[in-house]
Protein backbone atom coordinates (compact mmCIF):
# COMPACT_ATOMS: atom_id res chain seq x y z
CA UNK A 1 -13.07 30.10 33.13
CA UNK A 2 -12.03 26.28 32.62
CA UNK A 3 -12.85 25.33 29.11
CA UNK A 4 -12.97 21.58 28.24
CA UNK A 5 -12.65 20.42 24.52
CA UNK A 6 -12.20 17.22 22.73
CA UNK A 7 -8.66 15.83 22.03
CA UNK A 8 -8.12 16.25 18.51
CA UNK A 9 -8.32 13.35 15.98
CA UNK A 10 -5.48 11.62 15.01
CA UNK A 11 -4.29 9.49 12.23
CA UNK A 12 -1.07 7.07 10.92
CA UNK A 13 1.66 7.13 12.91
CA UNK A 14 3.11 3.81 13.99
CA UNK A 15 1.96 2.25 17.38
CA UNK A 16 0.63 3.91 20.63
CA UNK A 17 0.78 7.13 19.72
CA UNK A 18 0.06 10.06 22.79
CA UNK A 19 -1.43 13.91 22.42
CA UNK A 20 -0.49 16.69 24.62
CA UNK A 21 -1.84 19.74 24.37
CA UNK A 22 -0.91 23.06 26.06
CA UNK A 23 -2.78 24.47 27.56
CA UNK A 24 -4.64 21.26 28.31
CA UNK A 25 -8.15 20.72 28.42
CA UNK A 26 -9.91 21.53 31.62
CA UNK A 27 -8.18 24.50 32.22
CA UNK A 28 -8.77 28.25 32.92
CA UNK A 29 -8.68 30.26 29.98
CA UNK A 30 -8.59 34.00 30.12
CA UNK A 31 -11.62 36.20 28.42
CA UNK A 32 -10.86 36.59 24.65
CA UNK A 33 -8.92 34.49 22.09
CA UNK A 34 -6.39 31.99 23.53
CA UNK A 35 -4.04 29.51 20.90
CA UNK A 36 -3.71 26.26 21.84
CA UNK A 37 -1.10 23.47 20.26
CA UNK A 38 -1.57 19.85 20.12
CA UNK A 39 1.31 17.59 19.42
CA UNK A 40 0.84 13.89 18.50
CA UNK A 41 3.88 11.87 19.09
CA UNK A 42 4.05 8.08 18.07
CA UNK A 43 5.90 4.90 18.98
CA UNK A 44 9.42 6.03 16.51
CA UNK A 45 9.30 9.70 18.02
CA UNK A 46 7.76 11.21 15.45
CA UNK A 47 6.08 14.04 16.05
CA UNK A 48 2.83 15.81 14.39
CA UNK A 49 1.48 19.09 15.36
CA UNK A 50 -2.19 20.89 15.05
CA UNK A 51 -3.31 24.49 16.41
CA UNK A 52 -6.68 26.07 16.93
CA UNK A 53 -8.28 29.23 18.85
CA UNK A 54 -10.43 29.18 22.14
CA UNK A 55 -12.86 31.92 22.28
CA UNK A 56 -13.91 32.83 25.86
CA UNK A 57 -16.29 35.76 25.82
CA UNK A 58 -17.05 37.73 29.32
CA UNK A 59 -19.37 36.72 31.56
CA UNK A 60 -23.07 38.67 31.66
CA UNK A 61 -23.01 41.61 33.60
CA UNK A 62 -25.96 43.67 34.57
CA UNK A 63 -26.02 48.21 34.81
CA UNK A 64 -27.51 47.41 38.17
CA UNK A 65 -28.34 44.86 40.11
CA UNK A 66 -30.08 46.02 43.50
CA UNK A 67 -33.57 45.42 42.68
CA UNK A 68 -36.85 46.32 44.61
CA UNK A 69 -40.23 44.14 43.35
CA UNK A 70 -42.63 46.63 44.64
CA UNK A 71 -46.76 45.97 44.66
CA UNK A 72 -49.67 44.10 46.28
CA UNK A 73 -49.98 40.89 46.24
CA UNK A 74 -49.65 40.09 43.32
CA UNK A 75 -46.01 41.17 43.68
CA UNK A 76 -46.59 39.36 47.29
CA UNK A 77 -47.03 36.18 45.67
CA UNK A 78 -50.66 35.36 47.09
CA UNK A 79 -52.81 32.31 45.80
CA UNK A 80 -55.60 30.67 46.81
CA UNK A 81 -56.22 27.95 49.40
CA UNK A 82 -57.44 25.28 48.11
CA UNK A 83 -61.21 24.00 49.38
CA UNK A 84 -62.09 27.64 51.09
CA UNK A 85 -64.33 28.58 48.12
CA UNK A 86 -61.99 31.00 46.70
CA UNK A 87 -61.86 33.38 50.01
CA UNK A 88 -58.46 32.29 52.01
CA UNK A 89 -55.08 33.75 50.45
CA UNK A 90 -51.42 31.99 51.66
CA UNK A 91 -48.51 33.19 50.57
CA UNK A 92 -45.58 31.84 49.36
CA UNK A 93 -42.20 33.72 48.34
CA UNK A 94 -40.66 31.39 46.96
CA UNK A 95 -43.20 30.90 44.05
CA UNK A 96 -43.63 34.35 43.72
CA UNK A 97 -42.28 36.20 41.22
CA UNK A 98 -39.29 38.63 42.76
CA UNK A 99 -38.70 34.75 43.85
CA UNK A 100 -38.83 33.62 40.33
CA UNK A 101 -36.66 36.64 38.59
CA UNK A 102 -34.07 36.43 41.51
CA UNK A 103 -33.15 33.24 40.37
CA UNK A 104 -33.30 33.74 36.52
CA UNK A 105 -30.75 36.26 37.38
CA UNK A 106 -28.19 34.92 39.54
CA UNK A 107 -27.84 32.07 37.23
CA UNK A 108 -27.45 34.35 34.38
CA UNK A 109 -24.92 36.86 35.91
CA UNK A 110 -22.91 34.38 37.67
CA UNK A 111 -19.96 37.38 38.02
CA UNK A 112 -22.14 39.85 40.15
CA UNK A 113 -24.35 39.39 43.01
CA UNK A 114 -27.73 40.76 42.12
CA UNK A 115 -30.51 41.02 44.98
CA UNK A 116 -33.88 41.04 44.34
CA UNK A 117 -36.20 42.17 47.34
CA UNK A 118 -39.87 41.01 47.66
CA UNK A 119 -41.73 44.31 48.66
CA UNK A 120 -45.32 42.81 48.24
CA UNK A 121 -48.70 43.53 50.38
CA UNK A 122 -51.91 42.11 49.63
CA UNK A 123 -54.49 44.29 49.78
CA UNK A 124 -52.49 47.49 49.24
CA UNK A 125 -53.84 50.27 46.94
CA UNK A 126 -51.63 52.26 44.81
CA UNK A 127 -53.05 55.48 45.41
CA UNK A 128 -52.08 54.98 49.04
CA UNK A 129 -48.77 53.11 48.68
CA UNK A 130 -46.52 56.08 48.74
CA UNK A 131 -45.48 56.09 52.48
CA UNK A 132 -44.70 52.41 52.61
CA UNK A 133 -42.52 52.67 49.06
CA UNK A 134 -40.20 55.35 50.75
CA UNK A 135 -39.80 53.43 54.04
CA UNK A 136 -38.80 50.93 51.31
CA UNK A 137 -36.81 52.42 48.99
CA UNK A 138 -34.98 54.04 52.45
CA UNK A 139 -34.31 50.21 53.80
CA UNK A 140 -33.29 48.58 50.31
CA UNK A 141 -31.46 51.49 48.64
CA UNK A 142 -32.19 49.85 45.27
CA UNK A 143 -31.18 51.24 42.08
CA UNK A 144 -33.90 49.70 40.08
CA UNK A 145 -37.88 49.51 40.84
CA UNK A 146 -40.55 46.87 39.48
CA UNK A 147 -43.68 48.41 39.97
CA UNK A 148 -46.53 46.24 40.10
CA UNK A 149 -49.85 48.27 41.24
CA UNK A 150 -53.54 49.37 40.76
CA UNK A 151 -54.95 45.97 41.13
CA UNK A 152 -56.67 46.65 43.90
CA UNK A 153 -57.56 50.48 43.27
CA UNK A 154 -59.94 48.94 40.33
CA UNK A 155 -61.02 45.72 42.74
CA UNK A 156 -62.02 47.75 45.74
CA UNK A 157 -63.09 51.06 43.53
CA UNK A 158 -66.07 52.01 40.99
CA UNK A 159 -65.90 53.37 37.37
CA UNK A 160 -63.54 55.26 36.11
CA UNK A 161 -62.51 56.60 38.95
CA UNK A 162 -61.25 53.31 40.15
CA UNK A 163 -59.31 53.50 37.16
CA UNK A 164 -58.14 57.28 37.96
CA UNK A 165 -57.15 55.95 41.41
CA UNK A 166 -54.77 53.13 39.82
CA UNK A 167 -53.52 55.97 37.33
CA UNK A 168 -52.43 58.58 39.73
CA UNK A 169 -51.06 56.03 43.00
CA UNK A 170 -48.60 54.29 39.89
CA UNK A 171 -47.37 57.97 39.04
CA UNK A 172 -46.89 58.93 42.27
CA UNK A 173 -44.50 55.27 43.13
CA UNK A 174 -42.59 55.78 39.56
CA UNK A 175 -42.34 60.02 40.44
CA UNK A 176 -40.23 58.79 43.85
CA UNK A 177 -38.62 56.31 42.26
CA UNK A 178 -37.27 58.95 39.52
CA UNK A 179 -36.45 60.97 41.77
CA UNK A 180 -33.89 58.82 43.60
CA UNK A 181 -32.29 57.93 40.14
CA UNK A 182 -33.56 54.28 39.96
CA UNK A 183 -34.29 52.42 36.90
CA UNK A 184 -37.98 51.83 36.74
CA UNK A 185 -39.80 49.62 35.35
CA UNK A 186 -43.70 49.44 35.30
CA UNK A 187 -45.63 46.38 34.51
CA UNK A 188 -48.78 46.41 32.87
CA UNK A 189 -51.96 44.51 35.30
CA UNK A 190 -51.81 40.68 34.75
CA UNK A 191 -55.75 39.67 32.49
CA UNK A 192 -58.34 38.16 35.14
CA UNK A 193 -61.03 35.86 34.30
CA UNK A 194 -64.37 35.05 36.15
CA UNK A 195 -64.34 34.44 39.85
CA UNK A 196 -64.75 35.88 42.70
CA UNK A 197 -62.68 38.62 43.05
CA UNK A 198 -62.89 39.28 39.16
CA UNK A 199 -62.10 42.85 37.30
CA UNK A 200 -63.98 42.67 34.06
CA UNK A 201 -60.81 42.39 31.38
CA UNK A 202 -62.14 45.96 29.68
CA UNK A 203 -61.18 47.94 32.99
CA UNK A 204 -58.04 45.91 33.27
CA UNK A 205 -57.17 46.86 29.15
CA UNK A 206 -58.08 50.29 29.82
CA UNK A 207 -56.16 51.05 33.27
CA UNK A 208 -52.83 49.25 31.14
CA UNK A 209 -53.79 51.96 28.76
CA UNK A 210 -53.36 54.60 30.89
CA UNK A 211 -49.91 53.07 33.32
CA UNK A 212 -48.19 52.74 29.44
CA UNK A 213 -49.02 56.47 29.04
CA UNK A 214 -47.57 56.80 32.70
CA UNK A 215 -44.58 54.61 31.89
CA UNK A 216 -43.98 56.78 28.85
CA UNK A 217 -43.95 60.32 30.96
CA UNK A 218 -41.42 58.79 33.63
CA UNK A 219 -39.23 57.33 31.23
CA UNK A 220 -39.41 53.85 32.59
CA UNK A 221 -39.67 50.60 31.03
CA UNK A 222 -43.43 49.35 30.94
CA UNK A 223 -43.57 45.60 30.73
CA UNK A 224 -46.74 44.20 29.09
CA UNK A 225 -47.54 40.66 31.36
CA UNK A 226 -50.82 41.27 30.45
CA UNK A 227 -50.37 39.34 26.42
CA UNK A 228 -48.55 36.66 27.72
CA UNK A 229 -50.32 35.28 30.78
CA UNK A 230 -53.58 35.80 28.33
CA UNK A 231 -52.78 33.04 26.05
CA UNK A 232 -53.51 30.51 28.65
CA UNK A 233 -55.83 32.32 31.52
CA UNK A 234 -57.11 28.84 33.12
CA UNK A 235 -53.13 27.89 33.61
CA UNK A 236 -52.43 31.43 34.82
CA UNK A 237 -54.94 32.56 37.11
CA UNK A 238 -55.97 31.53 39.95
CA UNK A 239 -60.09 30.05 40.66
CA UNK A 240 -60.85 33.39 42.51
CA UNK A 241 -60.77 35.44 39.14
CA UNK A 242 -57.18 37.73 40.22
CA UNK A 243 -54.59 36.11 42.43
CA UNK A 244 -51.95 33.52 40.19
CA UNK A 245 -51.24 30.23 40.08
CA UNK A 246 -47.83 29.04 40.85
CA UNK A 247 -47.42 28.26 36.83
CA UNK A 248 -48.66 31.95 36.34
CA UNK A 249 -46.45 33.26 38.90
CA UNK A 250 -43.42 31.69 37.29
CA UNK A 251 -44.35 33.09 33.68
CA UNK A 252 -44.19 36.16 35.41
CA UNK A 253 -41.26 36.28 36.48
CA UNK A 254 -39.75 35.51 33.13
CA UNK A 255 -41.41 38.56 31.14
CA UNK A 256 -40.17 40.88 33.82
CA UNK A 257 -36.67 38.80 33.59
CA UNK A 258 -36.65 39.51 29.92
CA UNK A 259 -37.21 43.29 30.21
CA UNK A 260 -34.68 43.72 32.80
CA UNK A 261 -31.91 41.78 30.59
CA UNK A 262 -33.12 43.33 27.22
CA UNK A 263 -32.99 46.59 29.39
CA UNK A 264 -30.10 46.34 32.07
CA UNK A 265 -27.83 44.00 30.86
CA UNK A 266 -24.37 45.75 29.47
CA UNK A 267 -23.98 44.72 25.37
């Protein structure tokens, strides 16, 4: 990589008095420890020499960098439009958050080409997800999973079986996704507040009880969103109670970021 670095200082010497230094700033410098000489030479020809080391450590590198975002729309990256009393959804990739950790990643591991692929649908209930995930999984060939599901089991559901639905659709997604060797990770269910499509924070604690459990069997990586997008739930979440805001959307994209690099990236 090039490596700039400030000529060295230099003192005495009579006159104009030039520095050349090999190998010169600016230039590409190999990975590990490189010597580099500085000599100062002044108007009689005399001559004064200094040394140091340039350290160039590797660049980041990832186990695995084809990876699926899987989920409603949450994973989608739905919001509300504004001024239809919290019942129109839009879309928008590019503030969702696949959209979000793409980006965190390419400009972190700037020596691989990692692809992230948005496989979001609003409306979609875990328990009845598995048919689209292998059509999926078939087209992407990734060989690591996001999972974000259930949402919608405990929206459109009752009691604890709505809960039981969310359960057993987020074991089936991470059992197919273990058994095509990916990398899973599960993410807990982002906190909701009051609106109009709200799920009382108690079933959303208790179904993130039960997907750690499920993250624990499959031995994936569960991802708690839920603490961090809690501390500020106005900035987070959207007016209808479940969808994001753009802000939210972007904080989620950098706890999932941070699992995958505490996870996936190569020490």
């Amino acid at each position: 990589m090039a490596v700039t670095y400030p000529s060295p200082d230099q003192r005495g010497g009579q006159g104009n008095v030039s520095i050349a230094c090999a190998p010169e700033s600016g230039a590409t410098f190999p990975v590990g420890s490189t010597r580099v000489e500085c000599v100062a030479t002044d108007a009689l020809n005399r001559t004064g020499s200094c040394e140091f080391q340039v350290a160039v450590d590797p660049p980041y590198r990832l186990k695995r960098t084809r990876i699926m975002a899987y989920g409603d729309s949450l994973t989608e990256g739905q919001s509300v439009v504004p001024g239809t009393d919290n019942v129109l959804l839009q879309s928008n990739p590019d503030a969702a958050y696949p959209a979000v950790l793409s980006r965190l990643l390419s400009e972190r591991y700037t020596d691989q080409r990692v692809v992230v692929t948005n496989r979001g649908k609003g409306g979609e209930q875990a328990f009845v997800g598995l048919a689209r995930f292998i059509d999926s999984f078939r087209a992407d060939l990734p060989d690591a999973v996001v999972l974000l599901e259930g949402s919608n089991d405990l929206y459109r559901g009752q009691g604890p079986g709505a809960i039981a639905d969310a359960e057993a659709g987020v074991s089936e997604l991470a059992a197919e996704a273990r058994n095509h060797s990916a990398r899973l990770f599960i993410c807990a269910l982002p906190p909701t507040k009051p609106g109009r499509r709200n799920i009382p924070l108690a079933t959303i604690v208790a179904t993130n009880e039960r997907l750690k459990v499920v993250a624990r069997g499959e031995g994936a990586y569960y991802i708690d969103v839920f603490t961090p997008l809690l501390a500020d739930l106005d900035g987070n979440v959207d007016s209808d109670g479940l969808h994001l805001t753009p802000l939210g959307y972007k904080r989620l994209g950098e706890v999932v970021f941070a699992a995958v690099k505490a996870d996936l990236e190569i020490q």
